[in-house]
Protein backbone atom coordinates (compact mmCIF):
# COMPACT_ATOMS: atom_id res chain seq x y z
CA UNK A 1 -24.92 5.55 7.00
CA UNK A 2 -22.88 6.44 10.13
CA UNK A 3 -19.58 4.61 9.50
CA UNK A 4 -16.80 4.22 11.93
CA UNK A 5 -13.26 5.27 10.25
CA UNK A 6 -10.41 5.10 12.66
CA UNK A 7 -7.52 7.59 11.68
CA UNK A 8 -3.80 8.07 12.81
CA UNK A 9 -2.57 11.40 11.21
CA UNK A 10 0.80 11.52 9.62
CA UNK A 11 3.84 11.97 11.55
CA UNK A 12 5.43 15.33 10.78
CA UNK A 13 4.76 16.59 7.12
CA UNK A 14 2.17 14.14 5.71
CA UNK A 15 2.51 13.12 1.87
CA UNK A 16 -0.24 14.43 -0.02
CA UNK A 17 -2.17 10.62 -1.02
CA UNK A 18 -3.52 9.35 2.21
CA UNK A 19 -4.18 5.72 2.06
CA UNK A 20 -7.61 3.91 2.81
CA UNK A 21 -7.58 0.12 4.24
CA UNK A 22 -10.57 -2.21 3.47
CA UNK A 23 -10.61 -5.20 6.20
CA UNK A 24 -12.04 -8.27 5.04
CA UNK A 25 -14.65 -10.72 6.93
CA UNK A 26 -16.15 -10.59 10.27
CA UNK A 27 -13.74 -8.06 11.04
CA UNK A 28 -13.41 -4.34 11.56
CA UNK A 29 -11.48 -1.41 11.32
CA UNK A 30 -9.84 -1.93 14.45
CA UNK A 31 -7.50 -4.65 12.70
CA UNK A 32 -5.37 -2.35 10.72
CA UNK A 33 -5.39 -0.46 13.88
CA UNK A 34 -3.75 -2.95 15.37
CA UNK A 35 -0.30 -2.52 13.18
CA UNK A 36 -0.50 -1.19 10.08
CA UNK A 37 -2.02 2.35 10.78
CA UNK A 38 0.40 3.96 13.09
CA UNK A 39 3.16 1.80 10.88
CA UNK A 40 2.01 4.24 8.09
CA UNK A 41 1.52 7.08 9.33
CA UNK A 42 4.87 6.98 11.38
CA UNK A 43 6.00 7.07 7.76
CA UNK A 44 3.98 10.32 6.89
CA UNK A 45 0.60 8.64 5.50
CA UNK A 46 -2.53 9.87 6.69
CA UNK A 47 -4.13 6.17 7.57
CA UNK A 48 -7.63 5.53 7.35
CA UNK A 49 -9.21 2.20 7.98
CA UNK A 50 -13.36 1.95 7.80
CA UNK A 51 -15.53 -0.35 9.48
CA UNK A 52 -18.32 -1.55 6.65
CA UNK A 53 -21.93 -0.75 7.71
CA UNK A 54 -22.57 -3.62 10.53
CA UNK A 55 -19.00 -3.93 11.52
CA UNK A 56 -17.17 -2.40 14.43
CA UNK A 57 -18.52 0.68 16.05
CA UNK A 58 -20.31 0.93 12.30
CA UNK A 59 -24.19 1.45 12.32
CA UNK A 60 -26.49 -1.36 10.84
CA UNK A 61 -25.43 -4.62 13.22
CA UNK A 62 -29.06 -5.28 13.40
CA UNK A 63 -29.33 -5.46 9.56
CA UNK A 64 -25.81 -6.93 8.79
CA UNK A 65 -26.82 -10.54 7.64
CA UNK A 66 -28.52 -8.72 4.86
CA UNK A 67 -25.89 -6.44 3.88
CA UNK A 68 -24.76 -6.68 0.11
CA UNK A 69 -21.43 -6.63 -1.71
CA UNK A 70 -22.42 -3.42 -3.20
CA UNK A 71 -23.84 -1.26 -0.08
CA UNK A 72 -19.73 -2.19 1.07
CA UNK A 73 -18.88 -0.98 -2.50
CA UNK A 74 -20.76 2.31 -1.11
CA UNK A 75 -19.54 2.38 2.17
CA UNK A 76 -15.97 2.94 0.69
CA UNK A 77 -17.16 5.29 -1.40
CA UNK A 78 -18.73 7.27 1.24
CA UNK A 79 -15.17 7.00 2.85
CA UNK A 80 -13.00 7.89 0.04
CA UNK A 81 -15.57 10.87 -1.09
CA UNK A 82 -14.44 12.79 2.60
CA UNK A 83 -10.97 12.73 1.82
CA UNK A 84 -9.18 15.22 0.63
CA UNK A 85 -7.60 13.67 -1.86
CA UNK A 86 -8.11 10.16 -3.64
CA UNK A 87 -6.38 7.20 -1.76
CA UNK A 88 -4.63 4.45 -2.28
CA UNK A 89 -6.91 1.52 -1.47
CA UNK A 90 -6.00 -1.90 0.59
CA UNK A 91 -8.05 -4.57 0.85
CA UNK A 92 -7.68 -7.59 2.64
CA UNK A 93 -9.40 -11.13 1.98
CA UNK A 94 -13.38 -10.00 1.11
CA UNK A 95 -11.96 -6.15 1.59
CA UNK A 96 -9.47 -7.04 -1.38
CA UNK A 97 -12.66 -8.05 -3.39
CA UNK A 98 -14.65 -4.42 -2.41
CA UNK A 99 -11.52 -2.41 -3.59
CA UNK A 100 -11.65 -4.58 -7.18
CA UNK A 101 -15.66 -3.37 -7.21
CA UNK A 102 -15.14 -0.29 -6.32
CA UNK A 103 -12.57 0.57 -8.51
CA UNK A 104 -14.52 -0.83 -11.59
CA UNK A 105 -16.32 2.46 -10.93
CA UNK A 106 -13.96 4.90 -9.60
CA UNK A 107 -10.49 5.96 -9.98
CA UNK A 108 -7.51 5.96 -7.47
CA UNK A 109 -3.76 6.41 -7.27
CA UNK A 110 -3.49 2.51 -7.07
CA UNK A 111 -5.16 -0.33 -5.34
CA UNK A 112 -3.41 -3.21 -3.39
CA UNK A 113 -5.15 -6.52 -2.75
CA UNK A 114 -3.85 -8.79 0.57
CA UNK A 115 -4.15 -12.39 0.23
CA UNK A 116 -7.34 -10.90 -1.66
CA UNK A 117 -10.87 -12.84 -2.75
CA UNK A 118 -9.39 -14.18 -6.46
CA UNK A 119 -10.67 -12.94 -9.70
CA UNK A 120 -12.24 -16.23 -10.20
CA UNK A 121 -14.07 -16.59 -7.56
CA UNK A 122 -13.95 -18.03 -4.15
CA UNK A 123 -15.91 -21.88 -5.03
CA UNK A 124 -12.35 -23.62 -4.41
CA UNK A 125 -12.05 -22.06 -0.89
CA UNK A 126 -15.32 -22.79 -0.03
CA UNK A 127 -15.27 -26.38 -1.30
CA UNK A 128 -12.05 -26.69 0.52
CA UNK A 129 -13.78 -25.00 3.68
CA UNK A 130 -16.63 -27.23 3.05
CA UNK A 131 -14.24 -30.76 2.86
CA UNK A 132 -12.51 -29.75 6.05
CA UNK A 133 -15.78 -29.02 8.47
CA UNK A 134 -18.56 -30.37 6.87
CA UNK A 135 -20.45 -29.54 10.20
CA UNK A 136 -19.22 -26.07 10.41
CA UNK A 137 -19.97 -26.00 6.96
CA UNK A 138 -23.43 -27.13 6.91
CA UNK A 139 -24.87 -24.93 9.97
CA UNK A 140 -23.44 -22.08 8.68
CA UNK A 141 -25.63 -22.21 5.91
CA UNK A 142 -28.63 -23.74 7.29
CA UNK A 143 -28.38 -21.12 10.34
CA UNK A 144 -27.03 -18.36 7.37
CA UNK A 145 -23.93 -17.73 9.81
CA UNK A 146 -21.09 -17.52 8.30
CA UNK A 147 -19.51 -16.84 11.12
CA UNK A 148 -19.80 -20.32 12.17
CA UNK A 149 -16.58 -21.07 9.49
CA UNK A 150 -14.52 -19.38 11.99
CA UNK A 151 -16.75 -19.66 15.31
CA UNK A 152 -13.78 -21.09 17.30
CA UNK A 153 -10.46 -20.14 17.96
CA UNK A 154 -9.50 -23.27 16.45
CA UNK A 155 -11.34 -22.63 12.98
CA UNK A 156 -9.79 -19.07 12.98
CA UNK A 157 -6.46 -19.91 13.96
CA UNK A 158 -6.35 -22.23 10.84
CA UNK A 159 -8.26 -19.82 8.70
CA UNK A 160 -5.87 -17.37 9.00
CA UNK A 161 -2.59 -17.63 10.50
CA UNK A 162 -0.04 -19.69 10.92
CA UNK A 163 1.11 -22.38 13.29
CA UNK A 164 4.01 -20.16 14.66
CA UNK A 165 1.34 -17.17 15.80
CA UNK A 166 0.76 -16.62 19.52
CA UNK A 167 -1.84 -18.07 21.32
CA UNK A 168 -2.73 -14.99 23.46
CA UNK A 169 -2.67 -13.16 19.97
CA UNK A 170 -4.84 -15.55 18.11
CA UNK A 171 -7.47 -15.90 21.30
CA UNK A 172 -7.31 -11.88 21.45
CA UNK A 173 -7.94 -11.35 17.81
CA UNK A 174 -10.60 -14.28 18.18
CA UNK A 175 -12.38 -12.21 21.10
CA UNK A 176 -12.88 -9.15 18.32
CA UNK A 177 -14.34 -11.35 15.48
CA UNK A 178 -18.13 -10.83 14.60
CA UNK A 179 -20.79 -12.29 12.32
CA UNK A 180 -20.99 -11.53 8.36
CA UNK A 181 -23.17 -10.89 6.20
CA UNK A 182 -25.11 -13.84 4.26
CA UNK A 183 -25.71 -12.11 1.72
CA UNK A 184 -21.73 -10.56 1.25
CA UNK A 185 -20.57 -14.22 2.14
CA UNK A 186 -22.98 -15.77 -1.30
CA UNK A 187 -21.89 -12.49 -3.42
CA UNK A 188 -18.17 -14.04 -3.03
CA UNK A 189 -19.13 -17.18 -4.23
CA UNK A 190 -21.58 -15.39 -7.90
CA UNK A 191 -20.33 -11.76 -7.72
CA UNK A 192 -16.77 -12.01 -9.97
CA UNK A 193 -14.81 -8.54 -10.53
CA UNK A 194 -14.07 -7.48 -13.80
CA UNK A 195 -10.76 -6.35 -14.36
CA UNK A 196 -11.21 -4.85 -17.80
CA UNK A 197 -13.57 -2.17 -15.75
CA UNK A 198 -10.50 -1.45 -13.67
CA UNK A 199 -8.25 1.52 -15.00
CA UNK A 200 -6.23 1.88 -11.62
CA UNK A 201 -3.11 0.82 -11.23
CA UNK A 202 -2.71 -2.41 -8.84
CA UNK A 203 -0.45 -4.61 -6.76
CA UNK A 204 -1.17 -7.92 -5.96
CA UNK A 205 0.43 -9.69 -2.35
CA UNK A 206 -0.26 -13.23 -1.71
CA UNK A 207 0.51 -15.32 1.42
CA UNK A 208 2.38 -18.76 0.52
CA UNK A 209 0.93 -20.30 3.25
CA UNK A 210 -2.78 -19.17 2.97
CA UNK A 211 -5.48 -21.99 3.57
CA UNK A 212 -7.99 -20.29 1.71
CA UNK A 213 -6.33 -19.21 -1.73
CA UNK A 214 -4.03 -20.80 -3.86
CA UNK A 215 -0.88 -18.72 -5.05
CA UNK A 216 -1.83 -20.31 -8.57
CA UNK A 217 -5.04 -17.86 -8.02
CA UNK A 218 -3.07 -15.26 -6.50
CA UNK A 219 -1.23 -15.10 -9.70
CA UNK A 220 -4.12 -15.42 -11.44
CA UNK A 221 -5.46 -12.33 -10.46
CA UNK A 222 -2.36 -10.14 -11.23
CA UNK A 223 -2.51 -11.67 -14.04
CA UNK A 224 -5.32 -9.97 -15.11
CA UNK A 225 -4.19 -6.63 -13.34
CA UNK A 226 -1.10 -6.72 -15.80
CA UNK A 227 1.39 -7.32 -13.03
CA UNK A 228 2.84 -10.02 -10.93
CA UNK A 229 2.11 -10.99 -7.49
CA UNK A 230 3.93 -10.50 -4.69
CA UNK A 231 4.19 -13.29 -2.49
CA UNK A 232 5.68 -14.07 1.25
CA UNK A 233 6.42 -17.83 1.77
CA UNK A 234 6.26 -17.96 5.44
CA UNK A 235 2.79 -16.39 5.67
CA UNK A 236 -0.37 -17.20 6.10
CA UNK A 237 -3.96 -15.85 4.93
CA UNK A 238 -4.25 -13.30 7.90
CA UNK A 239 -1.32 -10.90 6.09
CA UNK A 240 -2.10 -7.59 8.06
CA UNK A 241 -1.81 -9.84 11.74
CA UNK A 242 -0.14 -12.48 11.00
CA UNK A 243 4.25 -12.48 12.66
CA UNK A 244 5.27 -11.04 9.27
CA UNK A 245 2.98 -7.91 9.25
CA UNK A 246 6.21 -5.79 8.86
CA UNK A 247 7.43 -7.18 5.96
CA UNK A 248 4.05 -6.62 3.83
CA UNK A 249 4.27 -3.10 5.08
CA UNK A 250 7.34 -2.34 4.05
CA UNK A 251 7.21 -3.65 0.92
CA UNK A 252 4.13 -1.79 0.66
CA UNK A 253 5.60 1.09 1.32
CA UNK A 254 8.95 0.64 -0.99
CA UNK A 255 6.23 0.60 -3.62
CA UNK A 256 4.16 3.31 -2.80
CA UNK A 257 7.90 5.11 -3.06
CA UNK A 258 8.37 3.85 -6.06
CA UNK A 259 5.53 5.64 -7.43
CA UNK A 260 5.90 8.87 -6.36
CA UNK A 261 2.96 8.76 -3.20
């Protein structure tokens, strides 16, 4: 499967783990593109960021809506198999939720979830989702668009950022966002990770102000990961876009530091 993987090399001597971001729903590579790639590799990281099969410049638009949790599973493989050495995996939102199932099957120098899809599940976002916009709600099953949950700027700004985020930002970011995969979008609701599978080590960030997960499930899942989350109070679910981008990144980085990659 041609996949598009947009890469910013390192900045004078690179460090020998490069690191591999996952985006999350009706997205695409481009949105790590937009600050956290040249952040990183400014800072010597080779940065890689995919675009899963029907996403971006990826091929398979045509077949997206019937795209499964575990073909992305394989698309990151694909990815991660071309590097020269393992990466670090981040995943954001449904992207946190691929790194968790692909790292029940493969190893890596650690794996960092953003405001990512909870180990129990995503029902109490989509109730919440489904309380909210009922209509949204409703056609986006009976059409099986989930892109209708988002399908204004509106929806999206309160989706995923917070009241304090540009308008020319949120309408730009808006302009970029595509449809998603029915089948990806029911796997979040039936398809739970297993963290006993999961012999990396991992980092957990939450947003305090996210719309769509609760920091009680945040902590939930580092819970299980055997470590505590990390959470920024002022931010919302968008964590890689959102005002505060900087701060996530550098903490990310102080901990990649702290391990030695």
């Amino acid at each position: 499967m041609p996949l598009e993987v947009i890469t910013h090399e390192a900045t004078g001597n690179a460090k020998p783990t490069p690191v591999l971001f996952v985006h999350g729903s009706w997205s695409g590579a481009w949105c790590w593109a937009e600050r956290f790639l040249p952040y990183f590799a400014a800072q010597g990281y080779n940065a890689h960021a995919l675009s899963l099969r029907g996403h971006g410049a990826s091929a398979g638009r045509e077949r997206l809506r019937w795209a499964r949790l575990r073909d992305y599973v394989a698309d990151v493989a694909q990815v991660a198999g071309r590097l020269p050495a393992a990466p670090v995996l981040v995943g954001h939102s449904m992207g946190g939720l691929i790194v968790q199932k692909y790292l029940e099957s493969h190893p890596a120098p650690l794996g960092v979830l953003l405001a990512s899809v909870p180990v129990g599940g995503v029902l109490r976002a989509t109730l919440g989702l489904a309380r909210r916009h009922p209509l949204a709600f409703l056609r986006a099953n009976l059409t099986l668009s989930p892109y209708d949950l988002i399908g204004t700027p509106a929806l999206y700004r309160e989706a995923l950022f917070s009241p304090a985020m540009p308008a020319e930002l949120v309408n730009r970011y808006f302009a970029r966002m595509q449809q998603e995969s029915y089948l990806a979008f029911l796997a979040m609701l039936f398809s739970r990770p297993k963290p006993e599978q999961v012999h990396s080590p991992m980092l957990v960030y939450g947003a305090g102000n996210d719309r769509l997960f609760h920091i009680s499930e945040i902590e939930a899942t580092a819970k299980a990961y055997h470590t505590e989350a990390v959470i920024f109070p002022d931010m919302a679910h968008g964590m890689n876009l959102e005002m505060g981008w900087q701060a996530v990144a550098d903490r990310l980085l102080a901990d990649l530091a702290n391990r030695g990659l």
